[in-house]
Protein backbone atom coordinates (compact mmCIF):
# COMPACT_ATOMS: atom_id res chain seq x y z
CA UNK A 1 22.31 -21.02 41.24
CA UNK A 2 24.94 -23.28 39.74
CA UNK A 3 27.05 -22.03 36.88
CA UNK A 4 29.95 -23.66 34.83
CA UNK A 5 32.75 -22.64 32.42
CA UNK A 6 32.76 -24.96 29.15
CA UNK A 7 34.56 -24.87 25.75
CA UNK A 8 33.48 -25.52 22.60
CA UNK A 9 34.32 -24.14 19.07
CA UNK A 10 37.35 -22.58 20.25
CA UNK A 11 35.67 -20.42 22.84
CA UNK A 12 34.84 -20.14 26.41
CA UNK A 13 30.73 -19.76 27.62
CA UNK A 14 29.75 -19.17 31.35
CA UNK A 15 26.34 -21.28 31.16
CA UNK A 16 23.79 -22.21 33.70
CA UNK A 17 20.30 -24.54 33.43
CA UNK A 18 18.14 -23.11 31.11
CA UNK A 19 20.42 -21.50 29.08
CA UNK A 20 20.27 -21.40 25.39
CA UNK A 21 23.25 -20.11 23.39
CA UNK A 22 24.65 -20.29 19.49
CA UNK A 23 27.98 -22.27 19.25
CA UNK A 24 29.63 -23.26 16.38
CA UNK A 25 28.04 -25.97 14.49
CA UNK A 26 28.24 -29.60 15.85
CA UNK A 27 27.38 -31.24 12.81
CA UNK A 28 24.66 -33.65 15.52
CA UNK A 29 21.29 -34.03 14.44
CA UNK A 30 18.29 -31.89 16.44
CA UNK A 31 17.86 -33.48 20.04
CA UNK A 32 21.04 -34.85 20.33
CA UNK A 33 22.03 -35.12 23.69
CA UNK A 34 25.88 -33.67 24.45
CA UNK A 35 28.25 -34.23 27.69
CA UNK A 36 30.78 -31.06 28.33
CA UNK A 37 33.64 -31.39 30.78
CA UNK A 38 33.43 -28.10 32.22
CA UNK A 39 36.49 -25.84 33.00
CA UNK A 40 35.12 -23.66 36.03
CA UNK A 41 32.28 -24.95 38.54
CA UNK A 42 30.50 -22.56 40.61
CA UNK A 43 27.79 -22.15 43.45
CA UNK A 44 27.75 -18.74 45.09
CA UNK A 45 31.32 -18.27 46.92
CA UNK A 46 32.57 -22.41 46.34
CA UNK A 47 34.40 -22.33 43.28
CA UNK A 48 36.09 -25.43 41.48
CA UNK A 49 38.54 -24.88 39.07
CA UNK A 50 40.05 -27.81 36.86
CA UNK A 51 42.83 -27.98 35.39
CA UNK A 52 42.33 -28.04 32.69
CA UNK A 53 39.17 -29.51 33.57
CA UNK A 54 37.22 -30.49 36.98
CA UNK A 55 37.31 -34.06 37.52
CA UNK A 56 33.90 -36.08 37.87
CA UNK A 57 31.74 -33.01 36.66
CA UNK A 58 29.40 -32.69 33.35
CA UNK A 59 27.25 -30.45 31.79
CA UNK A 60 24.17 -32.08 29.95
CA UNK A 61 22.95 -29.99 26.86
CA UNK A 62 20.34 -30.70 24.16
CA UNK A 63 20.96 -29.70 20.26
CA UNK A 64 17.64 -27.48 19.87
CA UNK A 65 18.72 -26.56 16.26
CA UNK A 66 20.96 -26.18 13.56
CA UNK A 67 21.03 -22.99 11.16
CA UNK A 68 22.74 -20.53 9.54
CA UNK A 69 23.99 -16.92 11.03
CA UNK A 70 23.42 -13.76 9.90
CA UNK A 71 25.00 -12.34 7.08
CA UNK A 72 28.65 -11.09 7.52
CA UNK A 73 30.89 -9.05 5.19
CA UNK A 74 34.44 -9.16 4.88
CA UNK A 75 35.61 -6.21 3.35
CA UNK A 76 39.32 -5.36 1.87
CA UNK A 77 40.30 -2.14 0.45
CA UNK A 78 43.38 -0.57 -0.52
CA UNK A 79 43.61 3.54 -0.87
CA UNK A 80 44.79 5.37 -4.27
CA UNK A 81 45.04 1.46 -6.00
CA UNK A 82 41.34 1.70 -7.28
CA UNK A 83 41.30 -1.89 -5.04
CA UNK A 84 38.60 -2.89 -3.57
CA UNK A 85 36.97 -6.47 -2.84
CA UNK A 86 33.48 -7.62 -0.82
CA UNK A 87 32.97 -10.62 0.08
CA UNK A 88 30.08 -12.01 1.74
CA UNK A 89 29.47 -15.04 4.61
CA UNK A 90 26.93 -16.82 6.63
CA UNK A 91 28.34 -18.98 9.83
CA UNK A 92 26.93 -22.04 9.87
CA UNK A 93 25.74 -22.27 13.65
CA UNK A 94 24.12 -24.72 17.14
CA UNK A 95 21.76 -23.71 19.47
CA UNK A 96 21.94 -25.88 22.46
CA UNK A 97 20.07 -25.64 25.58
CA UNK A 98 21.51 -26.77 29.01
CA UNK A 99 19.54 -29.33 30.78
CA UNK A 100 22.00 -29.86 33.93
CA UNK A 101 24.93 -28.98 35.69
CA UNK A 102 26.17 -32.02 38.02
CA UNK A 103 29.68 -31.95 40.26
């Protein structure tokens, strides 16, 4: 089975078809379809690595939905100053599904 390396939001996902992940939000409406330019192709042992990116390869995903993480807490706290601060977040998050692999 064919996998791939691609970037988005500042990090790095192994995918393959079928795959549904949470990226950082791509501010595109539901069903939007994306084009990655992958880092890393791979099919058992014959590996293609770009750099930075392999030439004439894509990765075809789908926006399935857009919504908000769960809830995080930041927490700061200083000993013997009576300090102490919470503060509360909610990452605003993609899931995407990929449809194809090609290169």
């Amino acid at each position: 089975m064919a996998y791939a390396v691609i970037k988005t939001g500042g990090k790095q996902y192994r995918v393959e078809k079928g795959d549904k992940l949470d990226v950082e939000n791509l501010n595109l409406d539901e069903g939007t379809i994306l084009e990655f330019a992958p880092l890393i192709i791979g099919e058992g042992s014959d590996i293609k690595v770009g750099s930075p990116i392999v030439e004439g390869a894509s990765v075809k995903a789908t926006v399935v939905q857009n919504f908000r993480g769960k809830k995080g807490i930041a927490f700061k706290f200083k000993r013997r100053k009576g300090y102490h601060k919470t503060k509360g977040y909610r990452r605003s998050l993609s899931k995407i599904e990929i449809e194809s692999i090609e290169g």
